[in-house]
N, C-alpha and C. Protein backbone atom coordinates (compact mmCIF):
# COMPACT_ATOMS: atom_id res chain seq x y z
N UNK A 1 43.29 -26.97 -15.44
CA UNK A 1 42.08 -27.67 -15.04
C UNK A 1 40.87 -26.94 -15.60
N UNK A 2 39.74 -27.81 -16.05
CA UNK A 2 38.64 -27.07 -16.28
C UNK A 2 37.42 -27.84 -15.48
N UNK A 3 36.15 -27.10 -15.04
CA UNK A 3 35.25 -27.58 -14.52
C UNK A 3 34.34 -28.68 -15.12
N UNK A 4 34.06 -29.64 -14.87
CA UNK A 4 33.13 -30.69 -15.57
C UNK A 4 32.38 -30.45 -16.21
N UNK A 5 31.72 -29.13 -15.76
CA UNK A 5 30.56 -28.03 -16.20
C UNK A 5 30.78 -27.79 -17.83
N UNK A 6 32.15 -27.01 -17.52
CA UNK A 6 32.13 -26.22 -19.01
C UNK A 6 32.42 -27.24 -19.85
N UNK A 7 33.14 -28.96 -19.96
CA UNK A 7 33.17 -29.43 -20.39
C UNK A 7 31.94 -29.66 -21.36
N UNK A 8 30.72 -30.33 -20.46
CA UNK A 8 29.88 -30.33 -20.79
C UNK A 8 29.34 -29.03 -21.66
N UNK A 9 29.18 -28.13 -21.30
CA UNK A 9 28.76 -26.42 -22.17
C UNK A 9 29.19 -26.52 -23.56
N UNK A 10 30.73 -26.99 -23.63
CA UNK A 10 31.89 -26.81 -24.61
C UNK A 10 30.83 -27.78 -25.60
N UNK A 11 30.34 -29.03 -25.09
CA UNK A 11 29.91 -30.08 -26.05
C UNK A 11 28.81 -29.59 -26.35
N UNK A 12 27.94 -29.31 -25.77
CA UNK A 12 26.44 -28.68 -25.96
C UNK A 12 26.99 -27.76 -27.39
N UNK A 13 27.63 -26.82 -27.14
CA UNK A 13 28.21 -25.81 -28.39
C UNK A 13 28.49 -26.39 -29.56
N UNK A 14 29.64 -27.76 -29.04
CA UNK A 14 29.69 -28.17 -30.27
C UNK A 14 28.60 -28.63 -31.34
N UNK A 15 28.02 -29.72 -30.46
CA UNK A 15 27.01 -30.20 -30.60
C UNK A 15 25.85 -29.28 -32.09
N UNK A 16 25.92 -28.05 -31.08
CA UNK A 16 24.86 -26.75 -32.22
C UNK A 16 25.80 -26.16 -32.55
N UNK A 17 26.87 -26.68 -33.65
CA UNK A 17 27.51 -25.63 -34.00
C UNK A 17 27.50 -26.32 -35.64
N UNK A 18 27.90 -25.79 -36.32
CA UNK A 18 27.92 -26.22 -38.17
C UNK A 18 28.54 -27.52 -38.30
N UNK A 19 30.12 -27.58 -37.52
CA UNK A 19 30.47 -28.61 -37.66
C UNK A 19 30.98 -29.82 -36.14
N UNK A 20 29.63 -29.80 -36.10
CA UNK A 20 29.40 -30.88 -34.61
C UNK A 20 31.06 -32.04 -34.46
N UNK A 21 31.01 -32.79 -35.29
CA UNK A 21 31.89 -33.87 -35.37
C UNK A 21 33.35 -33.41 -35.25
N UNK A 22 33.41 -32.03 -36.03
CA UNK A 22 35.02 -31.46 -36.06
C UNK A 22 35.01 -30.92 -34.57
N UNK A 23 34.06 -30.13 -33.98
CA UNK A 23 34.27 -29.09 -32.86
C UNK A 23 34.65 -30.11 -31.51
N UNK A 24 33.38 -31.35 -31.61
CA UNK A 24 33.48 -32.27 -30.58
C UNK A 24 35.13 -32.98 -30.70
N UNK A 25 35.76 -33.62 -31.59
CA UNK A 25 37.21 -34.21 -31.73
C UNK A 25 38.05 -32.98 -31.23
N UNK A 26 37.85 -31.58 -31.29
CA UNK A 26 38.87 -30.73 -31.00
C UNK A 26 38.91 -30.82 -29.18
N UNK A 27 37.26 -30.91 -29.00
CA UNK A 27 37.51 -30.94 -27.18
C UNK A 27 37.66 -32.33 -26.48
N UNK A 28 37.60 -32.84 -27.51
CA UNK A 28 37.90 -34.50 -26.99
C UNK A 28 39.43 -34.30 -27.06
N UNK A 29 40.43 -33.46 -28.29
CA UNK A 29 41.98 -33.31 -27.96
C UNK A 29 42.45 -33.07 -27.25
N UNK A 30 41.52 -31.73 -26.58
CA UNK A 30 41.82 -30.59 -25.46
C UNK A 30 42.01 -31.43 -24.02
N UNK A 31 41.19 -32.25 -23.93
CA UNK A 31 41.00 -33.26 -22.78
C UNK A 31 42.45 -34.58 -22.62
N UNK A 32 42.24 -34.51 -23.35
CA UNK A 32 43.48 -35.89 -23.78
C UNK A 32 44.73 -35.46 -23.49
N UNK A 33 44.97 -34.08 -23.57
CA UNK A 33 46.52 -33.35 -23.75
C UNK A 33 46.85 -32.22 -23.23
N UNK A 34 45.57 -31.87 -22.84
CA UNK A 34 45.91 -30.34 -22.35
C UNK A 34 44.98 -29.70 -20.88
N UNK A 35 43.90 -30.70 -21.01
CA UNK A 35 43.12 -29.92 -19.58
C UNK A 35 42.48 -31.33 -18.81
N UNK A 36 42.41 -31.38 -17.71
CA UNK A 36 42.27 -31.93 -16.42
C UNK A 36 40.99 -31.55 -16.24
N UNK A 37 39.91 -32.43 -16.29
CA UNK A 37 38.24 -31.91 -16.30
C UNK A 37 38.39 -31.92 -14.59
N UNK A 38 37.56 -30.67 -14.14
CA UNK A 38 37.66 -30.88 -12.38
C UNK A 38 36.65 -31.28 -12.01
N UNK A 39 36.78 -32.80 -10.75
CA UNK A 39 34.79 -32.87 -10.84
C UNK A 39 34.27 -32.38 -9.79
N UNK A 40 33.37 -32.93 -9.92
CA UNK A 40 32.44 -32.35 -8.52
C UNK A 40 32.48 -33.02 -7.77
N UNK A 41 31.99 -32.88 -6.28
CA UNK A 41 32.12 -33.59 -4.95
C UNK A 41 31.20 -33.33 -4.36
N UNK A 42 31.04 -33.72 -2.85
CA UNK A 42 30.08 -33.02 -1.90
C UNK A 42 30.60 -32.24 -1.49
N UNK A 43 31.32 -31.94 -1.22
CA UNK A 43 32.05 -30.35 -0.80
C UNK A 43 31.60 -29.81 -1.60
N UNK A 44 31.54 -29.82 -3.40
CA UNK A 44 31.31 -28.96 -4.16
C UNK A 44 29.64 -28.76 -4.00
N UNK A 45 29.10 -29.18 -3.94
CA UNK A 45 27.35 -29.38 -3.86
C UNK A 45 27.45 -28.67 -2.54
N UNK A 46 27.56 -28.49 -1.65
CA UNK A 46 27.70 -27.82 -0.44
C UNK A 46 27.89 -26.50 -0.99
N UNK A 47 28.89 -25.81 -1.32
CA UNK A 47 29.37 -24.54 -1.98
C UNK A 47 28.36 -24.09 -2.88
N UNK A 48 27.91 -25.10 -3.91
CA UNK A 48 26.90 -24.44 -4.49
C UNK A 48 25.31 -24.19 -4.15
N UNK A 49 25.34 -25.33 -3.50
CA UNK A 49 24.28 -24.62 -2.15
C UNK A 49 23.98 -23.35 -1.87
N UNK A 50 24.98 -23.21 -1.32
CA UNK A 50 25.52 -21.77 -0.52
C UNK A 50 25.38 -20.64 -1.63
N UNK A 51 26.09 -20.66 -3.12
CA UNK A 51 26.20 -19.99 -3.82
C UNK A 51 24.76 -19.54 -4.48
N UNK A 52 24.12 -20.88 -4.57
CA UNK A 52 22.32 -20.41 -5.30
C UNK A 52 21.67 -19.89 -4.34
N UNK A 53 21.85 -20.21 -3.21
CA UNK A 53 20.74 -19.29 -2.00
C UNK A 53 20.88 -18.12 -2.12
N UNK A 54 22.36 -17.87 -2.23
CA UNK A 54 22.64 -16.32 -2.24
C UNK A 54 22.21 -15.31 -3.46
N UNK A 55 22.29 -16.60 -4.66
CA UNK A 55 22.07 -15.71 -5.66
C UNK A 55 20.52 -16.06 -6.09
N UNK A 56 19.97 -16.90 -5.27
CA UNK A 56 18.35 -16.92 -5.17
C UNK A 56 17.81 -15.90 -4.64
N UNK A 57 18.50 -14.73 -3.93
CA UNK A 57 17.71 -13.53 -3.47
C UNK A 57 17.57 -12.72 -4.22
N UNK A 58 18.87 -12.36 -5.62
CA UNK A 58 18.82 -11.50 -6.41
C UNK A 58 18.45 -12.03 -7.69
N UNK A 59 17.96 -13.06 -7.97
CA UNK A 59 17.38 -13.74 -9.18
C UNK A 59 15.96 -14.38 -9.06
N UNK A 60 15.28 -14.12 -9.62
CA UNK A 60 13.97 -14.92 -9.57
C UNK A 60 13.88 -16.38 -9.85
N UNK A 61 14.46 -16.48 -11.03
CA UNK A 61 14.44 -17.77 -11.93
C UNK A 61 15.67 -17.78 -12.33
N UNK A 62 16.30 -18.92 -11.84
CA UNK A 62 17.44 -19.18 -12.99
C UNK A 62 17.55 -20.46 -14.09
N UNK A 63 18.12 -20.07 -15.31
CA UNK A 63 17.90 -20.88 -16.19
C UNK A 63 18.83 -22.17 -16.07
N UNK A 64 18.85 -23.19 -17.11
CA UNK A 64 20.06 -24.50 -16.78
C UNK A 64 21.38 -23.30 -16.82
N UNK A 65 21.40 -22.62 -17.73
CA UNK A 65 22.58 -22.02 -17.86
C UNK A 65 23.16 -21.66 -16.80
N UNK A 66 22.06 -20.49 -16.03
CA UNK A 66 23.21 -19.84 -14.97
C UNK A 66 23.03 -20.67 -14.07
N UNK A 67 22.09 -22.07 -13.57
CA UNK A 67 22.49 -23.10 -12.52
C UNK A 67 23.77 -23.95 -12.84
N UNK A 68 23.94 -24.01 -14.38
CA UNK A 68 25.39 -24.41 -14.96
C UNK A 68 26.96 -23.39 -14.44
N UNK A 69 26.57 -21.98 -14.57
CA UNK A 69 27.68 -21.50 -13.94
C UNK A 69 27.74 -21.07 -12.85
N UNK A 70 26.10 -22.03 -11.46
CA UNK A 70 27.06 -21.71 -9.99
C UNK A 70 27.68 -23.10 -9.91
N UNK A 71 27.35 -24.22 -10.80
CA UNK A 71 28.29 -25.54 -10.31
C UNK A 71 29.32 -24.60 -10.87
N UNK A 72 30.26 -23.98 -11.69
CA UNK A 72 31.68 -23.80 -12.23
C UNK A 72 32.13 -22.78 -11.18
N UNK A 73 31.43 -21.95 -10.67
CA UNK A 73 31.75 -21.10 -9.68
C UNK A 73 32.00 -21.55 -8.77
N UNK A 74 31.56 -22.85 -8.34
CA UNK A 74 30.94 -23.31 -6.63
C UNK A 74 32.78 -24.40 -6.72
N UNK A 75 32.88 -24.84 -8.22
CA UNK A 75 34.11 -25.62 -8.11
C UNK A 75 35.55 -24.94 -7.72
N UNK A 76 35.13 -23.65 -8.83
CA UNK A 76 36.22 -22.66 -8.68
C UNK A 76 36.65 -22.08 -7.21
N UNK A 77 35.71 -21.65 -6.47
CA UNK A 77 35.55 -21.43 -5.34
C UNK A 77 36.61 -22.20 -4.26
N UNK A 78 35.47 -23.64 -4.31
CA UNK A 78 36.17 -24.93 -3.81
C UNK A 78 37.85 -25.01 -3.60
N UNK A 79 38.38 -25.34 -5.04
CA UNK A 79 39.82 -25.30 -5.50
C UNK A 79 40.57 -24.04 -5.71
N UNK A 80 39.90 -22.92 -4.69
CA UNK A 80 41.04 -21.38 -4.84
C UNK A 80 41.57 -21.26 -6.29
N UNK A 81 40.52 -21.23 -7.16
CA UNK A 81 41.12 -21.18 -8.47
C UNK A 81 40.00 -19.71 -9.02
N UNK A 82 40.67 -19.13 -9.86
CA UNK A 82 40.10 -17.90 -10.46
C UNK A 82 39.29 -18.63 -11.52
N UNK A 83 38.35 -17.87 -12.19
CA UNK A 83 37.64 -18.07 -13.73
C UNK A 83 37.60 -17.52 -14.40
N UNK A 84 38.27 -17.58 -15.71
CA UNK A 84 38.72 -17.23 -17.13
C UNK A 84 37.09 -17.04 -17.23
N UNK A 85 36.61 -15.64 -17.84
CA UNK A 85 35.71 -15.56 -18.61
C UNK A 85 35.01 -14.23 -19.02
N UNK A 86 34.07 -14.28 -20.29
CA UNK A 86 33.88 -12.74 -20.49
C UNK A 86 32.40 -12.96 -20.06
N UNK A 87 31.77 -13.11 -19.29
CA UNK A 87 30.65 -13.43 -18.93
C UNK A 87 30.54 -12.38 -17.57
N UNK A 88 30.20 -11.25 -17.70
CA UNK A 88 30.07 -10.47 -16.27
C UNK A 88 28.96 -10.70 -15.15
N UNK A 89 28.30 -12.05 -15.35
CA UNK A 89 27.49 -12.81 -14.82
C UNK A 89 28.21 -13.54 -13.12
N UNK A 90 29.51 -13.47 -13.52
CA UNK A 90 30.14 -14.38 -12.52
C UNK A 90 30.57 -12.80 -11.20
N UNK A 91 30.37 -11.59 -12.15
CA UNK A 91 31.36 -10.95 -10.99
C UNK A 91 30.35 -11.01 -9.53
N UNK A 92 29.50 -11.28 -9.24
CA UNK A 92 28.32 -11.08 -8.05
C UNK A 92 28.82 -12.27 -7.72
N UNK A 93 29.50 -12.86 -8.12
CA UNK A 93 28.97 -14.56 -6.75
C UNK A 93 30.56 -14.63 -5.69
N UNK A 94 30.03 -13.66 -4.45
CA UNK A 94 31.02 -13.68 -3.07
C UNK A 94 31.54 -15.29 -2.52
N UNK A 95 33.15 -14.28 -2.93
CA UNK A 95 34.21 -15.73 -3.31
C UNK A 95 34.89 -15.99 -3.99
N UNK A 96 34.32 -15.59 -5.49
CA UNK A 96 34.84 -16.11 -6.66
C UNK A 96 35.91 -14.92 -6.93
N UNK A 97 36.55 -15.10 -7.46
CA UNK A 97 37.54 -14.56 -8.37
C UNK A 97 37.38 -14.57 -10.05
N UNK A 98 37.40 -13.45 -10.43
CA UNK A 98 36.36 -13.38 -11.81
C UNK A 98 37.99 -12.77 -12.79
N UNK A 99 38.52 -13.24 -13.29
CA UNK A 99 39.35 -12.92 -14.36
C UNK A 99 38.84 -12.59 -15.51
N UNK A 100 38.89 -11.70 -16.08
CA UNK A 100 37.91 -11.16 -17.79
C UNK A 100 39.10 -11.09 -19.10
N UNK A 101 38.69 -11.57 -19.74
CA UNK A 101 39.69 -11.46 -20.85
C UNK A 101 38.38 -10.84 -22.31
């Protein structure tokens, strides 16, 4: 499963990347055959609630980006699922499970 979130991220990338049309068909494959986009809910909006307040004390401003990874956190959370990532951004948000590769 992947979060709706990074779906979206994945396309944004493609999108600015050299070859937009090739990168976008590869995650349009990925989707088709291999990953389960996870969506959001009100449960999930609830969680991330919870998750930006908290991390509204230790952040001033957050950008789309890191409001982009408390929805992936807030899902992860949600569905007892860990998050694949090298982003040491995620290890602060109480709850999550931060896997680093």
């Amino acid at each position: 499963m992947v979060p709706l979130t990074v779906v979206g991220e994945l396309f944004y990338g493609a999108g600015r990347s050299s070859e937009p049309l090739y990168n976008q068909s590869v995650i349009h494959d990925l989707i088709a055959t291999a990953w389960t986009p996870l969506l959001p809910d009100v449960t999930t909006a609830v969680i991330y609630g919870e998750v930006r307040a908290s991390a509204s004390k230790a952040i001033a401003s957050l950008t789309a980006s890191k409001t982009n990874d408390l929805w992936i956190a807030a899902l992860c959370i949600q569905h007892d699922l860990p998050l694949l990532t090298n982003d040491g951004g995620f290890d602060h948000i109480p709850g999550l499970r931060v896997l680093h590769w």
